[in-house]
N, C-alpha and C. Protein backbone atom coordinates (compact mmCIF):
# COMPACT_ATOMS: atom_id res chain seq x y z
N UNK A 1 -91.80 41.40 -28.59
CA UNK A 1 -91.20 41.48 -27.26
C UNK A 1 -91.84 42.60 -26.45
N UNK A 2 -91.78 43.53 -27.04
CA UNK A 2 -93.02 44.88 -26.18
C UNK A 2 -94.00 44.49 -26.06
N UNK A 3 -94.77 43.74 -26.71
CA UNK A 3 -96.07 43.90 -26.14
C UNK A 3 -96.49 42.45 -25.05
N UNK A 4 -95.31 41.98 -25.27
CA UNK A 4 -95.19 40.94 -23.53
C UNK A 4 -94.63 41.63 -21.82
N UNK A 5 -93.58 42.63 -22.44
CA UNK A 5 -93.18 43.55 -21.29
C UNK A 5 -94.18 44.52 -20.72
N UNK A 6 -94.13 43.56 -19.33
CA UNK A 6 -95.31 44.41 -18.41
C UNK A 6 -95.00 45.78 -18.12
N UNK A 7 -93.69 45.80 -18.25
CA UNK A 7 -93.20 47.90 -17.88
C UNK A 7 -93.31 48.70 -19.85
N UNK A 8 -93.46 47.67 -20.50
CA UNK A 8 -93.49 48.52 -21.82
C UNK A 8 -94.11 49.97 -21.33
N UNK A 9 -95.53 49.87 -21.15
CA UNK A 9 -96.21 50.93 -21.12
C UNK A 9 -95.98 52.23 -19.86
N UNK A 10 -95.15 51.86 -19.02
CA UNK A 10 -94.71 52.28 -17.54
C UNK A 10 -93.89 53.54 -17.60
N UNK A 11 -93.81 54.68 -17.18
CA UNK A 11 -93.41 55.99 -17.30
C UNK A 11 -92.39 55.29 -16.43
N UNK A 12 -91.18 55.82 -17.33
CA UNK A 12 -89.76 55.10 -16.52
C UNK A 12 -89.02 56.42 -15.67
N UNK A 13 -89.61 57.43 -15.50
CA UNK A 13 -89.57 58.61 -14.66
C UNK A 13 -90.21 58.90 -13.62
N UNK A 14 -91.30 58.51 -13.73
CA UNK A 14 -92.56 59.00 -12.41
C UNK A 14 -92.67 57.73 -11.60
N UNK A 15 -92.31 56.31 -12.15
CA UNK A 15 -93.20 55.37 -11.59
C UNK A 15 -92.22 54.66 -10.49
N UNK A 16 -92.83 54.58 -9.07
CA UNK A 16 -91.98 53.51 -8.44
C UNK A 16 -92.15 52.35 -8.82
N UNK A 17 -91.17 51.58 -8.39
CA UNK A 17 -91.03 50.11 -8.58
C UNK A 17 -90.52 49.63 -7.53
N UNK A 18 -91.16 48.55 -6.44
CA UNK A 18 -90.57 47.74 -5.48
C UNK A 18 -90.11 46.92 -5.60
N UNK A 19 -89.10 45.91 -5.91
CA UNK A 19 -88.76 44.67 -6.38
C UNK A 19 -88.56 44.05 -4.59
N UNK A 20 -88.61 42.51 -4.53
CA UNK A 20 -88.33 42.07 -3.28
C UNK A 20 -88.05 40.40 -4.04
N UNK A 21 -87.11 39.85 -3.27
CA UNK A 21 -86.72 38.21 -3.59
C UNK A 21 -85.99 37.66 -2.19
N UNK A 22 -86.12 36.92 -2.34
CA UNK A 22 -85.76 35.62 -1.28
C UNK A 22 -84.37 36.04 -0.40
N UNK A 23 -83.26 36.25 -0.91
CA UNK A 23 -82.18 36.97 -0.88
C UNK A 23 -81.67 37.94 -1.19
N UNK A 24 -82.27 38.68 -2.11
CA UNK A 24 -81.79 39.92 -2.33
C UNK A 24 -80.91 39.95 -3.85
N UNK A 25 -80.48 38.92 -4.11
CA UNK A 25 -79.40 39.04 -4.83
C UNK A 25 -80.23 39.14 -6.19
N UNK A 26 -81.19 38.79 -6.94
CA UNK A 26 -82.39 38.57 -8.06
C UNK A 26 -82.36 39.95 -8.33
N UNK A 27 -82.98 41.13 -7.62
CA UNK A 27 -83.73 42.27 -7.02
C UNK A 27 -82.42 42.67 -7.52
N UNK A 28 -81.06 43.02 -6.73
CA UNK A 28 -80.02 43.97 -7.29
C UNK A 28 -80.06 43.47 -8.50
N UNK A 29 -79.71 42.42 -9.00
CA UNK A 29 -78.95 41.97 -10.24
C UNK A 29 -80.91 42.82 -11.47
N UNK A 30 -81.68 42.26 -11.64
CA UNK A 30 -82.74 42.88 -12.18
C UNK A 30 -82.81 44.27 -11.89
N UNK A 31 -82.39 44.92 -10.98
CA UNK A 31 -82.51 46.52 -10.92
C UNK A 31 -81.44 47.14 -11.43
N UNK A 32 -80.58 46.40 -11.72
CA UNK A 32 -79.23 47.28 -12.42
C UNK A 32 -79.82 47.11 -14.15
N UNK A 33 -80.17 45.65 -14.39
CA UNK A 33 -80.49 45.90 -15.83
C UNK A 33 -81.79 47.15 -16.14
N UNK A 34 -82.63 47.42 -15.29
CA UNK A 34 -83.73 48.34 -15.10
C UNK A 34 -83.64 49.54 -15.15
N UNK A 35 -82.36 50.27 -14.53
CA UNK A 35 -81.72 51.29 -14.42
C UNK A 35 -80.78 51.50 -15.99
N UNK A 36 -80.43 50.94 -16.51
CA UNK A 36 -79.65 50.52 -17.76
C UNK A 36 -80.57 50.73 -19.04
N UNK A 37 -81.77 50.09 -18.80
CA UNK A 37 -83.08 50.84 -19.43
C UNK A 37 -83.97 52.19 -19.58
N UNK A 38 -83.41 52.50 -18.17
CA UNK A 38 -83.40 53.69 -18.22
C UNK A 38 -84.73 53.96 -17.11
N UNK A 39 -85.24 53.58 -16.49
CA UNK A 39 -86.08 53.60 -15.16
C UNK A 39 -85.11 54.10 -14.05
N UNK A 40 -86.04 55.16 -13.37
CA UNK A 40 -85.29 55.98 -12.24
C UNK A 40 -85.79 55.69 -10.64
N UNK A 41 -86.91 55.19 -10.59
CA UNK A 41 -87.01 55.15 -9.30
C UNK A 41 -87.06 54.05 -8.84
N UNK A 42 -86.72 52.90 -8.47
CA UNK A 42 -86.16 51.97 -8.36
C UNK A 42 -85.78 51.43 -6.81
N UNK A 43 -87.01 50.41 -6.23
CA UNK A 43 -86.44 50.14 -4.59
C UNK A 43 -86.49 48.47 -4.60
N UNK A 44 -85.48 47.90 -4.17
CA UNK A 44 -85.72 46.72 -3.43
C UNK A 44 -85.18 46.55 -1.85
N UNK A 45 -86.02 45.34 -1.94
CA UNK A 45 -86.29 44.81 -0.15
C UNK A 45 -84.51 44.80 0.46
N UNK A 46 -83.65 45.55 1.35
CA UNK A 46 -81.95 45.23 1.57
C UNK A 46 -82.24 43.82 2.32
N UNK A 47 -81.70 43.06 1.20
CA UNK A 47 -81.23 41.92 1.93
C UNK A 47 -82.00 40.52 1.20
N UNK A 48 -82.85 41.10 1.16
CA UNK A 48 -84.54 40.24 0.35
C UNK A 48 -85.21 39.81 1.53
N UNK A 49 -86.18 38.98 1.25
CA UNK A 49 -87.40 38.84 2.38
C UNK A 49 -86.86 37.86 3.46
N UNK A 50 -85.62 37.19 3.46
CA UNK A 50 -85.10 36.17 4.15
C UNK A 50 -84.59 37.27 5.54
N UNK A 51 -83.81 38.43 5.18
CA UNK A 51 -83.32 39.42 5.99
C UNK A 51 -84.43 40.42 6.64
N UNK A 52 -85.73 40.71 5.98
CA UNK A 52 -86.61 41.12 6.99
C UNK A 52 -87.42 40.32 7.92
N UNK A 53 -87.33 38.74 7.51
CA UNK A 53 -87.89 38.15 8.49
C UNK A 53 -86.89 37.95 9.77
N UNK A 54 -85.59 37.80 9.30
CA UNK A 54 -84.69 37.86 10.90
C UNK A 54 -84.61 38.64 11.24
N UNK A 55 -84.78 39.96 10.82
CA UNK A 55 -84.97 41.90 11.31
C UNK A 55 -86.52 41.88 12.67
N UNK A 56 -87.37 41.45 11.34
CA UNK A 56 -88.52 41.87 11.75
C UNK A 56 -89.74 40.89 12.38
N UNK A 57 -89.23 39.82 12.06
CA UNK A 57 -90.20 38.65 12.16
C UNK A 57 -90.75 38.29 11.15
N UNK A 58 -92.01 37.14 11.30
CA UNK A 58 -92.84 36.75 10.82
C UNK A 58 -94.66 36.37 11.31
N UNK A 59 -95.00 37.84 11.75
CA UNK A 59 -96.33 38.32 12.68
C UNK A 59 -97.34 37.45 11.71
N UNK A 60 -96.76 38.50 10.54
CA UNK A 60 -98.05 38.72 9.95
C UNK A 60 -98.13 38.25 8.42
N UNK A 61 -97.26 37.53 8.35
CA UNK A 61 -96.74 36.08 7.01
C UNK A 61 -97.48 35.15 6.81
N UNK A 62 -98.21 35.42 5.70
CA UNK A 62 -99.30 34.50 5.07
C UNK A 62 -98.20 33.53 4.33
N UNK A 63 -98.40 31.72 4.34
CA UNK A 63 -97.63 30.95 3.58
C UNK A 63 -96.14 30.78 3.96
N UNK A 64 -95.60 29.81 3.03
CA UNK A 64 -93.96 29.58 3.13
C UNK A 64 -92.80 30.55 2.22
N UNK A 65 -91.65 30.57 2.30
CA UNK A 65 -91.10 31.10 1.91
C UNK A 65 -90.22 30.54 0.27
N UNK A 66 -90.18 30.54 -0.53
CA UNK A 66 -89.83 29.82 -1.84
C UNK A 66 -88.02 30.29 -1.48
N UNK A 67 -87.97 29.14 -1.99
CA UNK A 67 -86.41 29.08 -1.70
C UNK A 67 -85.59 28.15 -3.32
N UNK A 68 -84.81 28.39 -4.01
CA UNK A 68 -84.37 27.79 -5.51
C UNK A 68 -83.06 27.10 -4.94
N UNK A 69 -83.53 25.57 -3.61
CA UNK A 69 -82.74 24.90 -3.47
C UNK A 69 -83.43 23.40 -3.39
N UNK A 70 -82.88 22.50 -3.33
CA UNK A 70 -83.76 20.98 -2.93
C UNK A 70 -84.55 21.35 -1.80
N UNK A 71 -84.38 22.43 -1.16
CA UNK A 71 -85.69 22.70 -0.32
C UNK A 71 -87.05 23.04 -0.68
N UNK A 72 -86.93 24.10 -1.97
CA UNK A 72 -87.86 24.59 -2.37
C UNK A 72 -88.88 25.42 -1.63
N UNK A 73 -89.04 25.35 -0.16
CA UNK A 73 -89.90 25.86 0.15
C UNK A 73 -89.05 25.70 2.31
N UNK A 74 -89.38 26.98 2.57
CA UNK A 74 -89.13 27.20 4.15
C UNK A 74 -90.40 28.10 5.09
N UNK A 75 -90.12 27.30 6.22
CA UNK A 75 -91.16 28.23 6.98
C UNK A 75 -90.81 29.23 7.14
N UNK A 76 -91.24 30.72 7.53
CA UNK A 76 -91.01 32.04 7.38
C UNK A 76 -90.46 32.18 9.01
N UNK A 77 -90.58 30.94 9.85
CA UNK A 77 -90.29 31.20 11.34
C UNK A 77 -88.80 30.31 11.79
N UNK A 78 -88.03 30.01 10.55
CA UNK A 78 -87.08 29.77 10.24
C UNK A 78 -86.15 30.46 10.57
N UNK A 79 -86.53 31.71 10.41
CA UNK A 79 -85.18 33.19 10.10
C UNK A 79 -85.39 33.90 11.71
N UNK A 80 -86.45 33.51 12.42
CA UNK A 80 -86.85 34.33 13.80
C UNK A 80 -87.86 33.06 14.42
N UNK A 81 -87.24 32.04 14.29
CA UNK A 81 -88.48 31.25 15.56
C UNK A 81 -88.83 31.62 17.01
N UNK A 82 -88.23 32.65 17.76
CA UNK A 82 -88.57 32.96 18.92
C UNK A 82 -89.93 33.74 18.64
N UNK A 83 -89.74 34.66 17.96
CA UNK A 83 -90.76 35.68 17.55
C UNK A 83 -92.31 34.86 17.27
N UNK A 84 -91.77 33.90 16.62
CA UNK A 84 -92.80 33.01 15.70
C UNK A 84 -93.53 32.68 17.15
N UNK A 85 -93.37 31.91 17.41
CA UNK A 85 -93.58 31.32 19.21
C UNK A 85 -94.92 32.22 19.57
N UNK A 86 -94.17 33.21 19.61
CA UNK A 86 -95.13 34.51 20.44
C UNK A 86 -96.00 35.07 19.69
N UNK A 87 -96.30 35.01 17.84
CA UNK A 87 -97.26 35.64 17.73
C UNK A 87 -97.84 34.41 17.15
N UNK A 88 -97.69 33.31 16.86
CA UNK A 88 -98.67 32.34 16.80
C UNK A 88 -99.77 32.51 17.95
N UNK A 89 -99.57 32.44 19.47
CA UNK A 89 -100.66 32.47 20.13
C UNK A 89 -101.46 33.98 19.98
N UNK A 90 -100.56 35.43 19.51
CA UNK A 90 -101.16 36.61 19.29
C UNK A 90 -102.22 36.62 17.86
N UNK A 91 -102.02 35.75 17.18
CA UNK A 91 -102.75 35.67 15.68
C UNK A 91 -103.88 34.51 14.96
N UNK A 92 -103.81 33.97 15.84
CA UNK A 92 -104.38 32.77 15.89
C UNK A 92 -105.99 32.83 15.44
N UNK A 93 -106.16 32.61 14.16
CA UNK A 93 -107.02 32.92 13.42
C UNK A 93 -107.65 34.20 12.91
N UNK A 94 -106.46 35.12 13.22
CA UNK A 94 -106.65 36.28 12.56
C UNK A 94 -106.28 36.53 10.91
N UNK A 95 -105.93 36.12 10.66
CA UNK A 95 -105.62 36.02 9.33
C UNK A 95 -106.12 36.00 8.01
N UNK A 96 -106.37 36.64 7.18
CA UNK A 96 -107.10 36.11 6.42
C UNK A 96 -106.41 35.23 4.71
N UNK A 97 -106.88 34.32 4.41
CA UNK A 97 -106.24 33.78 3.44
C UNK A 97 -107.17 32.96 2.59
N UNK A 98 -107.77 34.08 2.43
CA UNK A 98 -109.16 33.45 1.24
C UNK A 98 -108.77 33.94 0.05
N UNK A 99 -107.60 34.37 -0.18
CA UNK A 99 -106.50 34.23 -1.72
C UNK A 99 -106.25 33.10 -2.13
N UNK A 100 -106.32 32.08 -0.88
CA UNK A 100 -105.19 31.02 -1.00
C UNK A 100 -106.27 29.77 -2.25
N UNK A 101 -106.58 30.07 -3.20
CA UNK A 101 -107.64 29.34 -3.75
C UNK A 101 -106.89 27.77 -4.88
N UNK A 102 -107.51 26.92 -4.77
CA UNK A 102 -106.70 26.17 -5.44
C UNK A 102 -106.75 26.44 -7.64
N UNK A 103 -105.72 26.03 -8.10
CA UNK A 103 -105.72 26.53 -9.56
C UNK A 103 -106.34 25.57 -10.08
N UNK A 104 -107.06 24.28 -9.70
CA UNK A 104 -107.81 23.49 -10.75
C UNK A 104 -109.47 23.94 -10.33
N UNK A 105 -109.29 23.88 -9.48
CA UNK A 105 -111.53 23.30 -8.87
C UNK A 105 -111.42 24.75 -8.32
N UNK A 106 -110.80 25.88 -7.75
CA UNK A 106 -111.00 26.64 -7.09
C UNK A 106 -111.65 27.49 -5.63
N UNK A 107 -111.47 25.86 -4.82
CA UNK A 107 -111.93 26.09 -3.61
C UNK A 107 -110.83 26.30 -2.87
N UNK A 108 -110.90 26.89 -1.80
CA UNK A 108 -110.03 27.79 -0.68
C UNK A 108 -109.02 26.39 -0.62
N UNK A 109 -108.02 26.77 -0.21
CA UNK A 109 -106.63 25.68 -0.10
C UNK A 109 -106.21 25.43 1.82
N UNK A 110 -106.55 24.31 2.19
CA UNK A 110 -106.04 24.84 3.77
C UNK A 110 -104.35 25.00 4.04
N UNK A 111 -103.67 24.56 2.96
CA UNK A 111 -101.77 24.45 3.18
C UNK A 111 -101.58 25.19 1.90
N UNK A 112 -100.77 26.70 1.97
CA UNK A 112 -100.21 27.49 1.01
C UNK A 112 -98.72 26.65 0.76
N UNK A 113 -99.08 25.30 -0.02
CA UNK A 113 -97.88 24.53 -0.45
C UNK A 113 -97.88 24.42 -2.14
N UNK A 114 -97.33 25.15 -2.72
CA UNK A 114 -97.33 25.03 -4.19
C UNK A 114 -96.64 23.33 -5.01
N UNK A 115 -96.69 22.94 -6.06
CA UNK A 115 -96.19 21.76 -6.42
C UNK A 115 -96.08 21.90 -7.75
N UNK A 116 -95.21 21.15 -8.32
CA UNK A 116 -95.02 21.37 -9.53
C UNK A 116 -96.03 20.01 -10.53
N UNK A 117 -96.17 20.38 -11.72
CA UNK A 117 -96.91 19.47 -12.54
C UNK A 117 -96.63 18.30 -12.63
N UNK A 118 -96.85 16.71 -12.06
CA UNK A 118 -96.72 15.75 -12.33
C UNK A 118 -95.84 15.22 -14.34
N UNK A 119 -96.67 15.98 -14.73
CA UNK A 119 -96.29 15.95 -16.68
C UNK A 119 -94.81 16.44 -16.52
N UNK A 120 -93.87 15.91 -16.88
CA UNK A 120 -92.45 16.37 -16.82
C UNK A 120 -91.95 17.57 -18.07
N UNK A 121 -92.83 17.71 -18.90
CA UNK A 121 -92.88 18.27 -20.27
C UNK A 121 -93.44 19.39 -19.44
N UNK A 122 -94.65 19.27 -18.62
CA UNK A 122 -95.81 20.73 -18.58
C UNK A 122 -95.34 21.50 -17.23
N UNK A 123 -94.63 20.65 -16.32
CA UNK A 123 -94.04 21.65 -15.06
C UNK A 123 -94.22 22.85 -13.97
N UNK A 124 -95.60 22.65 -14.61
CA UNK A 124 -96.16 24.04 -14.03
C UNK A 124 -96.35 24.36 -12.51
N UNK A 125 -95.60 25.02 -12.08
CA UNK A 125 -95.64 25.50 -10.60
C UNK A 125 -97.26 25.83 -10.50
N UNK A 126 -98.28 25.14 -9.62
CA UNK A 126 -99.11 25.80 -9.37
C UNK A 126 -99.63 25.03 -7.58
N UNK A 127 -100.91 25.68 -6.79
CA UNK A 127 -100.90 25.54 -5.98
C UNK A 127 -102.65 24.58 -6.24
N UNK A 128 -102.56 23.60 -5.08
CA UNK A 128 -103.68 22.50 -5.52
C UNK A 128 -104.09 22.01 -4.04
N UNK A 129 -105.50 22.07 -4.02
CA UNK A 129 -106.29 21.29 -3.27
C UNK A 129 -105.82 19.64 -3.05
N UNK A 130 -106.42 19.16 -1.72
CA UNK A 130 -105.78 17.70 -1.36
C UNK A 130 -106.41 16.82 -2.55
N UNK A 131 -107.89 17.27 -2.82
CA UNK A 131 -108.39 16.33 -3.74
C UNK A 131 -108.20 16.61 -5.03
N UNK A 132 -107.81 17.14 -5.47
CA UNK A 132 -107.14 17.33 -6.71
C UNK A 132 -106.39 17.07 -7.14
N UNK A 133 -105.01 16.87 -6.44
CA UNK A 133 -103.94 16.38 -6.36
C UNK A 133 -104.10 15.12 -6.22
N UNK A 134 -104.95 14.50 -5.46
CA UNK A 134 -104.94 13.17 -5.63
C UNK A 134 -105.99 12.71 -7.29
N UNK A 135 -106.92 13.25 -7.61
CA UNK A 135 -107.80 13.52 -8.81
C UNK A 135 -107.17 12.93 -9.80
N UNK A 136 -106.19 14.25 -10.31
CA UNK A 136 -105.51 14.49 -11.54
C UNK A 136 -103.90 14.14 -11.20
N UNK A 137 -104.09 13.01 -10.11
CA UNK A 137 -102.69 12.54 -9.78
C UNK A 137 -101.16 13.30 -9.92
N UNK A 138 -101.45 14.56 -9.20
CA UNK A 138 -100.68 15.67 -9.37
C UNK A 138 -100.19 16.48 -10.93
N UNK A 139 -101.28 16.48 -11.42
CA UNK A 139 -101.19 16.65 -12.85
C UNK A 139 -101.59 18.67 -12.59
N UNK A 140 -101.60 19.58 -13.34
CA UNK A 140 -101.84 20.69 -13.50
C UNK A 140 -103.78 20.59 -14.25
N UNK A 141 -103.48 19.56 -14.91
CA UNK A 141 -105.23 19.70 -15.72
C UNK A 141 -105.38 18.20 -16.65
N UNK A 142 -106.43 17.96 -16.68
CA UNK A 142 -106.71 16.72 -17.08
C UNK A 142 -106.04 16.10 -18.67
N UNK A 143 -105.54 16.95 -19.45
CA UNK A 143 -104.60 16.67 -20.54
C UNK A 143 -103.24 16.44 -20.08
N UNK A 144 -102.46 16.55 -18.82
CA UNK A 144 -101.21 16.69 -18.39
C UNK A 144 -101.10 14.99 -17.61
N UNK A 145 -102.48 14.69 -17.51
CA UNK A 145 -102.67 13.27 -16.85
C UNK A 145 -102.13 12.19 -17.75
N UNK A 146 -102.48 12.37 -19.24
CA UNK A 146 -102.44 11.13 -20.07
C UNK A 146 -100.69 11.31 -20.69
N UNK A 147 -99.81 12.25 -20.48
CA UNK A 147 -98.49 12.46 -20.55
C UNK A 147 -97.37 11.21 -20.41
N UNK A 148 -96.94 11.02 -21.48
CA UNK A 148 -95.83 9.66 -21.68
C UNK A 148 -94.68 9.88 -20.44
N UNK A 149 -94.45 10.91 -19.66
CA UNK A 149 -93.20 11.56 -19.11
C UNK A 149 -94.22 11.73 -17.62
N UNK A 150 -94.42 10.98 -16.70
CA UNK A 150 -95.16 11.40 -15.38
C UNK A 150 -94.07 11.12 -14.09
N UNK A 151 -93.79 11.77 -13.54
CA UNK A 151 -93.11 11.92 -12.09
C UNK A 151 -94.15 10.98 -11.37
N UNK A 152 -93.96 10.50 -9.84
CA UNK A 152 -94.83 10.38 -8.88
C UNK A 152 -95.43 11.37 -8.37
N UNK A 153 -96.76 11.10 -7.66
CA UNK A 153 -97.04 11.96 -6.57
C UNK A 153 -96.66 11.67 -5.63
N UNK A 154 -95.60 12.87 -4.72
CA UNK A 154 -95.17 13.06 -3.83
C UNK A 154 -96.05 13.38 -2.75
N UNK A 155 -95.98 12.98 -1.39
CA UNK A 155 -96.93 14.05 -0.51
C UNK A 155 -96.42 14.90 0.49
N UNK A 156 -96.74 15.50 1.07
CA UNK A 156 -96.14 16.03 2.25
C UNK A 156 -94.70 17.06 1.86
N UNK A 157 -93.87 17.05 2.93
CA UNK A 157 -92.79 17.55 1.77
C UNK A 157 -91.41 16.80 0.87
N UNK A 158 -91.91 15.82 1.33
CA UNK A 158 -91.61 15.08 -0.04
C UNK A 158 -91.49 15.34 -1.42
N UNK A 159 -92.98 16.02 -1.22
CA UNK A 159 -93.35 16.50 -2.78
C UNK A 159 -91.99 17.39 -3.03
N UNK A 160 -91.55 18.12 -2.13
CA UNK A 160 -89.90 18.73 -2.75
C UNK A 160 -88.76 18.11 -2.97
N UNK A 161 -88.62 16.61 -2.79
CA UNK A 161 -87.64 15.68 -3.21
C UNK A 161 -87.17 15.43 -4.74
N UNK A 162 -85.74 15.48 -5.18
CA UNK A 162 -85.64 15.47 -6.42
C UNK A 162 -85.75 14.23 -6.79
N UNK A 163 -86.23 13.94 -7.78
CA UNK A 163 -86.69 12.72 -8.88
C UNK A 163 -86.35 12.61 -9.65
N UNK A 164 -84.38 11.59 -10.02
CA UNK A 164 -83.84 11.46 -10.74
C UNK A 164 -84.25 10.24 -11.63
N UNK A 165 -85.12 9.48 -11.48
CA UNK A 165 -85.73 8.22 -12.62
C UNK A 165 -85.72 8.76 -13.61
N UNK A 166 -85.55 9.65 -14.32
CA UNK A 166 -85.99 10.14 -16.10
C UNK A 166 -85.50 8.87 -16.93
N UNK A 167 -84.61 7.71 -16.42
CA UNK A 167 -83.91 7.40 -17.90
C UNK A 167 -85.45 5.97 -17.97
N UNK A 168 -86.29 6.16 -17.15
CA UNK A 168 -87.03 5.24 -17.46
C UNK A 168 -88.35 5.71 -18.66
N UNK A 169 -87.80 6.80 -18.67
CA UNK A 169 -88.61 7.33 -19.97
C UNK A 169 -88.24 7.35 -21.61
N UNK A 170 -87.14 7.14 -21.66
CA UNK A 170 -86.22 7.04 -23.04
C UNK A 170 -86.96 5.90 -23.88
């Protein structure tokens, strides 16, 4: 178990720690067990990132916002669309997002839309190029393709629609 814990090695006295989540509520609930461990300096985002985007906007917000509902995923101009309005025309190709790389072939991604693994067994949240996704028929990697248990490919945001068919797999 220690040598999977990324704070194993972490001076639980000297070291900050920022935690930030969607709502806030992840961040308290994980920083109380953290503090309980015995780590002292200890900050998360008040509110989580949903409450600084209606504070503060969304200028300078690379991607969507992950959300753990049948939504799965929100625009960041959701929480402040007026704002949004006004710095879309201020930012407008300022940006840079040559992070945004896809996890199979590894060429630049033009939509920061993550998807989960076609293989119902392999599930893997990862983020994928248009042709890839169509490739490996929303699969994570070419062994996840030949899988007895396959979802559809979804497109658009669709792809966040729940997919109750399982009993056709029994």
């Amino acid at each position: 178990v220690i040598a999977s814990d990324p704070l194993a090695a972490v001076d639980k006295e000297r070291t900050d720690i920022l935690m930030y989540c969607t709502g806030g509520i992840r961040c308290d609930v994980y920083s109380a067990l953290l503090r309980k461990q015995g780590f002292k300096r200890l900050y998360t985002l008040k509110g989580g990132v949903s409450h600084y985007l209606e504070s503060e906007g969304s200028v300078r917000w690379v991607g969507n916002l992950f959300v753990f509902d049948a939504r799965l995923s929100l625009l960041p101009s959701t929480y402040k669309p007026a704002v949004e309005i006004e710095a879309s025309t201020m930012l407008e190709g300022s940006l840079d997002d040559s992070f945004a790389k896809c996890y199979i072939c590894g060429s630049q991604v033009s939509e920061l839309r993550h998807r989960n693994c076609a293989n119902l067994d392999c599930n893997l949240l990862f983020l994928c190029c248009a042709g890839c996704v169509k490739h490996l028929r929303g699969c994570c990697c070419i062994q996840c393709t030949s899988a007895s248990r396959l979802r559809p490919v979804l497109t658009g945001h669709q792809r966040y629609q729940k997919w109750h068919n399982y009993r056709d797999f029994e």
